[in-house]
N, C-alpha and C. Protein backbone atom coordinates (compact mmCIF):
# COMPACT_ATOMS: atom_id res chain seq x y z
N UNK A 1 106.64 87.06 123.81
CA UNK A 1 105.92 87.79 122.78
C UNK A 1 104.45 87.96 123.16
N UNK A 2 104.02 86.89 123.91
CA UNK A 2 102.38 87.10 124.14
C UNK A 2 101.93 88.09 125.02
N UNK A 3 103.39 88.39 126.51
CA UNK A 3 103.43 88.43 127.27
C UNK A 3 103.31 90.15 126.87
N UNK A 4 104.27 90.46 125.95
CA UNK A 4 104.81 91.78 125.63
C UNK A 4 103.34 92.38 124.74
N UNK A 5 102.57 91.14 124.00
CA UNK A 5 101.63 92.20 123.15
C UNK A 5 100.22 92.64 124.17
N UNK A 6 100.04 91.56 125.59
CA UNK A 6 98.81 91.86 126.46
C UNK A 6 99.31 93.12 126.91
N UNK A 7 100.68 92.90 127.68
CA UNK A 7 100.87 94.06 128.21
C UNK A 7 100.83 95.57 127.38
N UNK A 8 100.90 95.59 126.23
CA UNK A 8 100.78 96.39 125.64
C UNK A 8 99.01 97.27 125.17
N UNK A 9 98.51 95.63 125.02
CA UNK A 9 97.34 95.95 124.67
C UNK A 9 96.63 96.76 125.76
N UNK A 10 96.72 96.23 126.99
CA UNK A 10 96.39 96.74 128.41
C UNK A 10 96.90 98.08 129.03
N UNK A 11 97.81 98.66 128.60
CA UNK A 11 98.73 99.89 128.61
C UNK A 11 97.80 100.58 127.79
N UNK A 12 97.73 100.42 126.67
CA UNK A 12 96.87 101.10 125.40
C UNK A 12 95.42 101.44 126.35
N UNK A 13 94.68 100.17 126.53
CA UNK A 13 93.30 100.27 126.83
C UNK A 13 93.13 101.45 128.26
N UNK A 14 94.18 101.12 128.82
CA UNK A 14 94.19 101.96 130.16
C UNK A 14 94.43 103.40 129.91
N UNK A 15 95.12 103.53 128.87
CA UNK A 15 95.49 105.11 128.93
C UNK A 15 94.13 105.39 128.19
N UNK A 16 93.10 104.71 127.56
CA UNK A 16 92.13 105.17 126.71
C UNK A 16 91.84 106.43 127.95
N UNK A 17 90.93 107.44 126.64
CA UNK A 17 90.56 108.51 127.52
C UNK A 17 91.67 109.86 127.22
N UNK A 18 92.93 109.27 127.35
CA UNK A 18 94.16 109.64 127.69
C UNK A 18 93.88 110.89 126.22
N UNK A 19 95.04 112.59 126.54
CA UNK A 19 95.56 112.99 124.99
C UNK A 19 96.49 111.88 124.09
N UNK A 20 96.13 111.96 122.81
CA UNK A 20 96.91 111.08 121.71
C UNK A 20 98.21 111.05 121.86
N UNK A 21 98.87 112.22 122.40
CA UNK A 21 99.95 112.27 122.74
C UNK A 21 100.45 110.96 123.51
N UNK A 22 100.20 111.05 124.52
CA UNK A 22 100.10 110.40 125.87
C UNK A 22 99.94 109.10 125.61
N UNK A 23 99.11 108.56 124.88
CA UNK A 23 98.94 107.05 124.39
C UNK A 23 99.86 106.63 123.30
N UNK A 24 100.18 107.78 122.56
CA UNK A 24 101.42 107.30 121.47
C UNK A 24 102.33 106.77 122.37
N UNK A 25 102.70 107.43 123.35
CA UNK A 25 104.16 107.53 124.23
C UNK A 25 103.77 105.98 124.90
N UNK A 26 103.23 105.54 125.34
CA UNK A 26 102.73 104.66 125.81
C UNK A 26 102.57 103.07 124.87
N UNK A 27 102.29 103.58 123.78
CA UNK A 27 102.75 102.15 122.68
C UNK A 27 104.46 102.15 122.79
N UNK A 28 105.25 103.57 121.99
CA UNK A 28 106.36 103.40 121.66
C UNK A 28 107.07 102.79 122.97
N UNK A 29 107.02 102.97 124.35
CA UNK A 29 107.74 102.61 125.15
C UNK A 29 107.43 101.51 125.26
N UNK A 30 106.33 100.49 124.90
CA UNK A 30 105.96 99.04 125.13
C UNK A 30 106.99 98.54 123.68
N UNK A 31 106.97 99.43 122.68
CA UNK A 31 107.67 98.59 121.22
C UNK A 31 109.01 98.99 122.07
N UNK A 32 109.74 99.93 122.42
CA UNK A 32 110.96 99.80 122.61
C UNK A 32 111.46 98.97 123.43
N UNK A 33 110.71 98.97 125.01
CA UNK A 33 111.31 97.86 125.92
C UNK A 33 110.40 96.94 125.43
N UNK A 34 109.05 96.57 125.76
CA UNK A 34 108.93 94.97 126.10
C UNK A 34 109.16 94.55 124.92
N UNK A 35 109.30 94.90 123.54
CA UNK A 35 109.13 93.73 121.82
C UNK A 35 110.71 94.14 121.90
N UNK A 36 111.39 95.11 122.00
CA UNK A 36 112.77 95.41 121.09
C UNK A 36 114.01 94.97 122.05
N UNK A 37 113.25 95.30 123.42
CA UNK A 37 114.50 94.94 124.51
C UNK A 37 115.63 96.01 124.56
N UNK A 38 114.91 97.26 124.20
CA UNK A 38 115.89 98.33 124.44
C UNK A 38 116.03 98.35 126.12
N UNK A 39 117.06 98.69 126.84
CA UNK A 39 117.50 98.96 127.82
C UNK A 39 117.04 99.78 128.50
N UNK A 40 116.73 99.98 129.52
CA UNK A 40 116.20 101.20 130.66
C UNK A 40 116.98 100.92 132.03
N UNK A 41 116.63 101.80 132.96
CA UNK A 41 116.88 101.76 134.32
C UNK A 41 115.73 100.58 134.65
N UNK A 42 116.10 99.88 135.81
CA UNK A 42 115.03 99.03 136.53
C UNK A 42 113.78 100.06 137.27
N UNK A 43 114.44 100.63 137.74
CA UNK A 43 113.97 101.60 138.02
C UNK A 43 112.81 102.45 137.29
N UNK A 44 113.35 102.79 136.44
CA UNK A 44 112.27 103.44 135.51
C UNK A 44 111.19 103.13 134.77
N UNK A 45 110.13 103.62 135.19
CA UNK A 45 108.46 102.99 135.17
C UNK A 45 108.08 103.81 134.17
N UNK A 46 108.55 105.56 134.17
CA UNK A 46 107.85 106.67 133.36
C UNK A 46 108.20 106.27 132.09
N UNK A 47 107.11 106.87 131.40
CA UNK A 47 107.11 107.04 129.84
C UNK A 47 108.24 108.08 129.16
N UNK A 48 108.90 107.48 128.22
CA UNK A 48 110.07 108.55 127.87
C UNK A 48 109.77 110.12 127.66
N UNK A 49 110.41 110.73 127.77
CA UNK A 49 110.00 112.44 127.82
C UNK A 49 110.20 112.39 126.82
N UNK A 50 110.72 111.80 125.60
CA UNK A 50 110.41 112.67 124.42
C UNK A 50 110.43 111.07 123.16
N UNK A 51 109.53 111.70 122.09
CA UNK A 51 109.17 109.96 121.03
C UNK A 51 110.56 109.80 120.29
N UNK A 52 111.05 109.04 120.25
CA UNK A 52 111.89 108.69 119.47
C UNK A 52 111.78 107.99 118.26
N UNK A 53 110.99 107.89 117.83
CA UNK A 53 110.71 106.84 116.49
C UNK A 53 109.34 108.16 116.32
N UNK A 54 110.09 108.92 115.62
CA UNK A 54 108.97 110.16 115.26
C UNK A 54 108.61 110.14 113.73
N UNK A 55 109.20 109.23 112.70
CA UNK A 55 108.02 109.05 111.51
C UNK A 55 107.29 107.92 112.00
N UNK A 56 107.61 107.07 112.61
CA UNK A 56 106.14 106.22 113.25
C UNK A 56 105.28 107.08 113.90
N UNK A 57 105.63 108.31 114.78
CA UNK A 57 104.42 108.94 115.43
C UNK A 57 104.16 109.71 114.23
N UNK A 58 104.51 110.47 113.49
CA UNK A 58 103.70 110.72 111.83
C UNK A 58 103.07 109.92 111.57
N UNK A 59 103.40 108.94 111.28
CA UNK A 59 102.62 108.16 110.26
C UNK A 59 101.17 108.00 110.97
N UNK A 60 101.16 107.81 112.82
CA UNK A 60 100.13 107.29 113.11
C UNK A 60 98.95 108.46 113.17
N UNK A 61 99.96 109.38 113.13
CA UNK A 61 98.94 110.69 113.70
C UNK A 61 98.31 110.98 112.50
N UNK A 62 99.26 110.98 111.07
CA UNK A 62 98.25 110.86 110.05
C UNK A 62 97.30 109.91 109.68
N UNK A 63 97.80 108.65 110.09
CA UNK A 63 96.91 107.41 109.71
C UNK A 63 95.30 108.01 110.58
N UNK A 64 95.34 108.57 112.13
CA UNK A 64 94.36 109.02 112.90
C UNK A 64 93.50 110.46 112.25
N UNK A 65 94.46 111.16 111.68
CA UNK A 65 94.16 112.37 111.17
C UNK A 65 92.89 112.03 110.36
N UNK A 66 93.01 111.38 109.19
CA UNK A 66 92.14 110.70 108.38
C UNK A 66 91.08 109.77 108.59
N UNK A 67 91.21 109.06 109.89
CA UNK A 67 89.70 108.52 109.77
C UNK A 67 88.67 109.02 109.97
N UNK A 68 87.16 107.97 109.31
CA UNK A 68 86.29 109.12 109.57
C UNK A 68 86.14 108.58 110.98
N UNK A 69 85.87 109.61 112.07
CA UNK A 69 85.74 109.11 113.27
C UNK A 69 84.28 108.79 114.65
N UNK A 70 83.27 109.18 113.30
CA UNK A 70 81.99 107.95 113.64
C UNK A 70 81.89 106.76 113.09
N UNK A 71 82.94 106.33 112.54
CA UNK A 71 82.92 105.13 111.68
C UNK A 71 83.97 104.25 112.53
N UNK A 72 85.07 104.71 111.95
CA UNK A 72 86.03 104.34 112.68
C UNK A 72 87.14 104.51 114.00
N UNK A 73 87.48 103.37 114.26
CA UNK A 73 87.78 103.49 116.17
C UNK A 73 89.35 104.22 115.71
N UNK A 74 89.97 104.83 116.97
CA UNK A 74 90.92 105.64 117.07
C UNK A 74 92.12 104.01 116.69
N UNK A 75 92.91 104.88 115.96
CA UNK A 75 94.32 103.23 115.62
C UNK A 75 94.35 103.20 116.86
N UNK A 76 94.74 103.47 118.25
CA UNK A 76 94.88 102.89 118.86
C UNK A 76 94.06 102.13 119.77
N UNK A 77 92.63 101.56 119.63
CA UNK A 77 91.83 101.05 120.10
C UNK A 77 91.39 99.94 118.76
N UNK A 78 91.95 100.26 117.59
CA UNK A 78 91.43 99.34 116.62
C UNK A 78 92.36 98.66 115.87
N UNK A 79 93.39 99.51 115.31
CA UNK A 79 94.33 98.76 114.45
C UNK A 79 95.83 98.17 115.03
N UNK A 80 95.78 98.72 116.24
CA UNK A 80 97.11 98.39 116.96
C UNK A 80 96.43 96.87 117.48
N UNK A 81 95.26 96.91 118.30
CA UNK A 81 94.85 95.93 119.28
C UNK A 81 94.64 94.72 117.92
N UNK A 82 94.29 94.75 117.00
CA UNK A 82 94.33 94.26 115.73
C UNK A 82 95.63 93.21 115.66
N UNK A 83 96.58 94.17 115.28
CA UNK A 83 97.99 93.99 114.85
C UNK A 83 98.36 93.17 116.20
N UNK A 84 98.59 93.55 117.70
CA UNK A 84 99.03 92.88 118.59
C UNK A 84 98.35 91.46 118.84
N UNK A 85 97.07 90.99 118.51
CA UNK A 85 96.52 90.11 118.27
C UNK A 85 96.75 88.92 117.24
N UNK A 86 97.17 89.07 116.40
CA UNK A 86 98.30 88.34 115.36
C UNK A 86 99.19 88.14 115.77
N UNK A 87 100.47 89.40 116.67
CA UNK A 87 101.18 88.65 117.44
C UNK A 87 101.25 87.98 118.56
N UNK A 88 100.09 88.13 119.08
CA UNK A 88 99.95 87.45 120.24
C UNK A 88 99.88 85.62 119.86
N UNK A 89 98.89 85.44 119.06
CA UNK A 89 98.71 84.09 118.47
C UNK A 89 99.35 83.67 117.19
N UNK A 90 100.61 84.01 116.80
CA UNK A 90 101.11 83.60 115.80
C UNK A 90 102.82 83.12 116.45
N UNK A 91 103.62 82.71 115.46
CA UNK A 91 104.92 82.18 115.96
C UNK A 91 105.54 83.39 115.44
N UNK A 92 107.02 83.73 115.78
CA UNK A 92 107.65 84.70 115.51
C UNK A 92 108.06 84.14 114.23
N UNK A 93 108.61 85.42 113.42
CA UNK A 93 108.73 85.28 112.12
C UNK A 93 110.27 84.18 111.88
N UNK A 94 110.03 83.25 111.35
CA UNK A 94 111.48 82.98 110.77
C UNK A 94 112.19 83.55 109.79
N UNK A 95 113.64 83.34 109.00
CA UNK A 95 114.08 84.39 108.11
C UNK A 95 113.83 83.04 107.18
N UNK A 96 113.83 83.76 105.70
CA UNK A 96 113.73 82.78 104.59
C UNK A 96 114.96 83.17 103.87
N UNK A 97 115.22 81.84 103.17
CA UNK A 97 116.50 82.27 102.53
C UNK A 97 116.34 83.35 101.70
N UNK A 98 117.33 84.08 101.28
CA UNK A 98 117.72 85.24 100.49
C UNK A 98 117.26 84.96 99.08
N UNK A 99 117.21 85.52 98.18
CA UNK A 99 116.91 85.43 96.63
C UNK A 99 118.53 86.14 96.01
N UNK A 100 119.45 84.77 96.34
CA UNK A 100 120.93 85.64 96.09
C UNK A 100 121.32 85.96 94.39
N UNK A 101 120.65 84.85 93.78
CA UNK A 101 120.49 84.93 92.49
C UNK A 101 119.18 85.36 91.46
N UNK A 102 119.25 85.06 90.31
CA UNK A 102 117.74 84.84 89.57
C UNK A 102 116.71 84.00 90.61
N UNK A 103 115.39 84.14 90.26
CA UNK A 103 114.71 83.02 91.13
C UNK A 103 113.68 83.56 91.03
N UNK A 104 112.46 82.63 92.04
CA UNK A 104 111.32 83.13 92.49
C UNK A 104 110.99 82.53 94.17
N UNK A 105 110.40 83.30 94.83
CA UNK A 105 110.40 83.09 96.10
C UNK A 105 108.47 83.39 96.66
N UNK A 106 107.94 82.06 96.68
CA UNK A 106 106.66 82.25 97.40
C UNK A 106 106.25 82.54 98.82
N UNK A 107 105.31 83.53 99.22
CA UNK A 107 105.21 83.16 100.69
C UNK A 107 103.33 83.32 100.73
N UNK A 108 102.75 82.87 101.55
CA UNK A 108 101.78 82.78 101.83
C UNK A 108 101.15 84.13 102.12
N UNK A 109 100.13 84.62 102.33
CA UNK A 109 99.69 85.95 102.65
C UNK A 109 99.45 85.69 104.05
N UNK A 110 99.15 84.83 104.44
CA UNK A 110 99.13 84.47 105.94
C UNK A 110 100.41 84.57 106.37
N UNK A 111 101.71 84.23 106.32
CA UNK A 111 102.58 84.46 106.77
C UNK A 111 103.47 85.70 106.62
N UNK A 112 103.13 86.69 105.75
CA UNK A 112 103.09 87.82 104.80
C UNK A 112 102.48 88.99 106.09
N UNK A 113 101.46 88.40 106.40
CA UNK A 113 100.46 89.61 107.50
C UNK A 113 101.25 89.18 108.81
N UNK A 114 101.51 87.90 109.57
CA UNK A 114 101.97 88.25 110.47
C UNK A 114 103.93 88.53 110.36
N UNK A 115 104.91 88.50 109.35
CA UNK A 115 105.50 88.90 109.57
C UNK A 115 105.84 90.53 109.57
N UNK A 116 104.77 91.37 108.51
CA UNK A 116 104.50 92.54 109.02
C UNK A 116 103.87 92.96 110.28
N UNK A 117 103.11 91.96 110.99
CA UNK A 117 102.20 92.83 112.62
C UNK A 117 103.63 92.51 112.95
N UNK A 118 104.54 91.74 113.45
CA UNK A 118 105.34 91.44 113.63
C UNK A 118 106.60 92.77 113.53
N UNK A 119 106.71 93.00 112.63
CA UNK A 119 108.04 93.73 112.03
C UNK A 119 107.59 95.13 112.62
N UNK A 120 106.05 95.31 112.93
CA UNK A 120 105.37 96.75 113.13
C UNK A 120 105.61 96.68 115.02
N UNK A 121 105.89 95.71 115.34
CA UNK A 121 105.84 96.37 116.81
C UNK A 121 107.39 95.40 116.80
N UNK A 122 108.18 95.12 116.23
CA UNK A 122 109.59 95.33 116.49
C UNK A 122 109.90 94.15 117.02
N UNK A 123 109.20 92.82 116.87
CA UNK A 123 109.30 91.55 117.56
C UNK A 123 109.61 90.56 116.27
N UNK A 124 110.98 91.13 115.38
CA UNK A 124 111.94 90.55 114.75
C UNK A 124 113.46 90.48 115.28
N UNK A 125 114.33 89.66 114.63
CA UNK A 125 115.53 89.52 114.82
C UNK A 125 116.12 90.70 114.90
N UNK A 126 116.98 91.58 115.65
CA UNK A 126 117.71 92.40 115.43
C UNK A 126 118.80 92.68 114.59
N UNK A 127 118.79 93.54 113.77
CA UNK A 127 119.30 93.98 112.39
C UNK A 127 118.73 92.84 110.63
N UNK A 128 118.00 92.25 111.06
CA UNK A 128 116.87 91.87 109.93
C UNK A 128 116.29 92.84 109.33
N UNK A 129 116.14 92.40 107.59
CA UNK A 129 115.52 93.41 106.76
C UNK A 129 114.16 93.74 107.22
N UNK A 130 113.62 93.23 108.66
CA UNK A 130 112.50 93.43 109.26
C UNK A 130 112.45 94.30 110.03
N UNK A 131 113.42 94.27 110.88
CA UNK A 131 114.03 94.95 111.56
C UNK A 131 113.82 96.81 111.55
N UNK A 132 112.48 97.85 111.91
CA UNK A 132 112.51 98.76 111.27
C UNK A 132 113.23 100.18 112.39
N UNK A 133 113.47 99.47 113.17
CA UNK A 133 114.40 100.04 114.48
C UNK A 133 115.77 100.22 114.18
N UNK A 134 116.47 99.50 113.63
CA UNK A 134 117.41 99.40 113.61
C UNK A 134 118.22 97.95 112.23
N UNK A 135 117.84 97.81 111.44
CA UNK A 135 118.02 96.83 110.60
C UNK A 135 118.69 97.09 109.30
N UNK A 136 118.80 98.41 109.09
CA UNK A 136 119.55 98.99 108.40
C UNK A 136 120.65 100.55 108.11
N UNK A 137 120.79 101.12 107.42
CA UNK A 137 121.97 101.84 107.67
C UNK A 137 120.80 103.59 108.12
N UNK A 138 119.74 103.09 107.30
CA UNK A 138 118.68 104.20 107.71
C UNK A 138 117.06 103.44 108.05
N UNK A 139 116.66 102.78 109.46
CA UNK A 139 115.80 102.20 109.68
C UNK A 139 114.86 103.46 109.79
N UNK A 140 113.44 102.39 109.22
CA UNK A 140 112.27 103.29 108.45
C UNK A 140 111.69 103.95 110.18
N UNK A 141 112.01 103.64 111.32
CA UNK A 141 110.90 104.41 112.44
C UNK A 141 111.96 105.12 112.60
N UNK A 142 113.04 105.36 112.75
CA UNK A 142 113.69 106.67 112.96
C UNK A 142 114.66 107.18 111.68
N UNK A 143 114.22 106.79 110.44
CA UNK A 143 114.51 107.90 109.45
C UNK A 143 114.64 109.29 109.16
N UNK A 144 115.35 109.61 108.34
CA UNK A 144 114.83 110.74 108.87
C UNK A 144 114.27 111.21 106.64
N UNK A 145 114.32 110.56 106.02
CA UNK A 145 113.70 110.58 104.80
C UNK A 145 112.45 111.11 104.67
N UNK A 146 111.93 112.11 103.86
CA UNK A 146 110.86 112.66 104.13
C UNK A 146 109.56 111.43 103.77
N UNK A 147 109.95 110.25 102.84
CA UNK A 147 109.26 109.50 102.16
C UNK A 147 109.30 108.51 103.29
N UNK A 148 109.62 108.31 104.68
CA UNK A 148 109.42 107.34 105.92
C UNK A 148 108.03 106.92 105.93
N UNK A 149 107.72 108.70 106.30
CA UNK A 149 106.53 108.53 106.94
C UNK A 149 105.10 108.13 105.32
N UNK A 150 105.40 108.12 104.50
CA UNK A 150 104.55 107.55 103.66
C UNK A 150 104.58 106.09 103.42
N UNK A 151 105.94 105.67 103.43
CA UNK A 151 106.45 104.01 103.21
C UNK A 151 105.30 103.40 104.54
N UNK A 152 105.26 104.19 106.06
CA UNK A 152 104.86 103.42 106.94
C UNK A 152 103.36 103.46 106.80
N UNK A 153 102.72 104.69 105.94
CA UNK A 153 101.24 104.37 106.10
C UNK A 153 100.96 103.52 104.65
N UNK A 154 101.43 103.78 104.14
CA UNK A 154 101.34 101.97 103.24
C UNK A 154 101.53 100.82 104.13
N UNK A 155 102.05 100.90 105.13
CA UNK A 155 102.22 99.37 105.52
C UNK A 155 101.21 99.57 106.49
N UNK A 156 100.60 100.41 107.04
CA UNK A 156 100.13 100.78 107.77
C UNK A 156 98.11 100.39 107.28
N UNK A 157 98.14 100.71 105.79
CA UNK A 157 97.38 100.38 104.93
C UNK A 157 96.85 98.74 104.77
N UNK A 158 97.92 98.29 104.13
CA UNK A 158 97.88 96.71 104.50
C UNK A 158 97.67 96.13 105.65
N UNK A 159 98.33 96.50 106.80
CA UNK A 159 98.05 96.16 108.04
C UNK A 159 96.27 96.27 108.72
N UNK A 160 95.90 97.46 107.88
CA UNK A 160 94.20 97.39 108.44
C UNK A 160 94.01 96.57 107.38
N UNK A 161 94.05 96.20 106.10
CA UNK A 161 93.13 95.68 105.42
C UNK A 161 93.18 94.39 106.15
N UNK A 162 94.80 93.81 106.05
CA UNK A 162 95.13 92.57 106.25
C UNK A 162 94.37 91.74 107.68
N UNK A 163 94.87 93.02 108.78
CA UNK A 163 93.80 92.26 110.14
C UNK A 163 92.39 92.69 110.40
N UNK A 164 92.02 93.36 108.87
CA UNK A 164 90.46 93.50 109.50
C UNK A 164 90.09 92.10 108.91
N UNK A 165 88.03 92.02 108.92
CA UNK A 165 87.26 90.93 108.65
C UNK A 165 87.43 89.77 107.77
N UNK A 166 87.94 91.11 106.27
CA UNK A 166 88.23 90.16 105.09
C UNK A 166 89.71 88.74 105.65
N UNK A 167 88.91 87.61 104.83
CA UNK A 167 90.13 86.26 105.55
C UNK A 167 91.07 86.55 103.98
N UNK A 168 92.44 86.76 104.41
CA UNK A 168 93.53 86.80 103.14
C UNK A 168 93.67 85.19 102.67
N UNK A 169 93.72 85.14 101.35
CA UNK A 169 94.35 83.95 100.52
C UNK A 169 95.15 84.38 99.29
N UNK A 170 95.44 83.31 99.09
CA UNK A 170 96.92 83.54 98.36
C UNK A 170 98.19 83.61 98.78
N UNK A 171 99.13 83.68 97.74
CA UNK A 171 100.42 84.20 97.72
C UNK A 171 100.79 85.24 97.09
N UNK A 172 101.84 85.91 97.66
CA UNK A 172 102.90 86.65 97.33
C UNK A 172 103.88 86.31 96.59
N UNK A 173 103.98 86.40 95.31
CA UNK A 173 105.33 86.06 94.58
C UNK A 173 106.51 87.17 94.28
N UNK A 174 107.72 87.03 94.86
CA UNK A 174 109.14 87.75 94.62
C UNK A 174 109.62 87.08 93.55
N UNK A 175 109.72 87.68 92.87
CA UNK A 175 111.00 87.00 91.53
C UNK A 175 112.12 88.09 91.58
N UNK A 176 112.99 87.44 91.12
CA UNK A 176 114.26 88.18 91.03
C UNK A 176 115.15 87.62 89.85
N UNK A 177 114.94 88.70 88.50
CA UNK A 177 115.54 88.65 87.93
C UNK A 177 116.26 89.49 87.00
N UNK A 178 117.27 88.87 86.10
CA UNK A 178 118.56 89.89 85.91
C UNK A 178 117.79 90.59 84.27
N UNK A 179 117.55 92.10 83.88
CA UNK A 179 117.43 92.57 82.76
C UNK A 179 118.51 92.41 81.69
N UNK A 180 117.97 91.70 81.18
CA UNK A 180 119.34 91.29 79.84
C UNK A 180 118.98 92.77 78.23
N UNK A 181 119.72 93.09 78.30
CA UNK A 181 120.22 94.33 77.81
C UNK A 181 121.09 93.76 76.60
N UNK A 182 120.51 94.24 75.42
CA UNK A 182 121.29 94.03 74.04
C UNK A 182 122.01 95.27 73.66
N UNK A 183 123.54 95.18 73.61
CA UNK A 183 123.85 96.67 73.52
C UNK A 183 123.83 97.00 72.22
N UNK A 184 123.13 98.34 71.69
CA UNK A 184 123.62 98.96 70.65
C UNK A 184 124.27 99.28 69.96
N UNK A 185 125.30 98.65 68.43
CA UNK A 185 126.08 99.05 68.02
C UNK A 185 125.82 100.49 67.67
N UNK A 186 127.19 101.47 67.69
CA UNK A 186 127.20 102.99 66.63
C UNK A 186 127.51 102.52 65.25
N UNK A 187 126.67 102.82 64.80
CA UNK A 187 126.64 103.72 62.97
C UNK A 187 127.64 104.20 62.45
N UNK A 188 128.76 103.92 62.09
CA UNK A 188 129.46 104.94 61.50
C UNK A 188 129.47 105.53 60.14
């Protein structure tokens, strides 16, 4: 994991300069092989000819579209190197039990931020609700839902707040519970 986020970070920094194009292609092929362990030729060094996880390249191109850009650094010199930095120094995410019933389920915001940097460059369990490659019957980077690419700049959102300056505290509370429903008798 450490190994996969330098190399990445260093891929990124090197193509700086590079069209946006060109550096997108250059993250996604570091999330697909080195974090996801998708398969390639040994052989094959080039960057894929075409993006495959194209509401992630939405989302980023909008997330880029929008900054102001004397202020702020291009995502990929600021919020990626950010995000890979959490995973570089954090443990991989464990799974927590399910909420199979009623309940409540705490998690820390610290563990909250890195299992999202985490889940964002694909260095979860395969087919985990983390999992955004492949973890479900329609995973959010190759969706094809028009609402993908908004779900990801919300997370995308949190992800700058979470790894910029401000230090997160608190928790996150999940509850899960059942709406109890009084049925209506008819009038006759």
């Amino acid at each position: 994991t450490v190994a996969a986020a330098m190399a990445t970070k260093a891929a990124l920094q090197t193509a700086e300069g590079e069209p946006w194009e060109r550096r997108y292609l250059h993250f996604e092929s570091h999330l697909r092989w080195s974090f996801y362990g998708e398969p390639r030729a040994a052989s094959d060094e080039s960057l894929p000819v075409y993006a495959k996880l194209k509401p992630l390249r939405e989302a980023l191109r909008l997330w880029e579209d929008r900054r102001d850009s004397e202020v702020t650094a291009s995502v990929f010199d600021g919020l990626i190197p950010r995000v890979l930095a959490v995973v570089a120094c954090s443990e991989p995410p464990t799974t927590l039990p399910p909420l199979d019933g009623e309940g409540e389920l705490e998690i820390e915001l610290a563990h909250v931020k890195c299992w999202l940097c985490n889940a964002f460059v694909l260095n979860v369990p395969h087919g985990s609700a983390l999992d955004l490659y492949g973890g479900s019957k329609d995973p959010l980077y190759v969706s094809s839902t028009k609402i993908a690419v908004q779900k990801l700049l919300c997370i995308l959102a949190y992800l700058d707040r979470a790894t910029g300056d401000a230090e997160l505290c608190g928790r996150l509370t999940f509850i899960r519970a059942r709406a109890h429903v009084v049925p209506t008798s008819s009038a006759a």
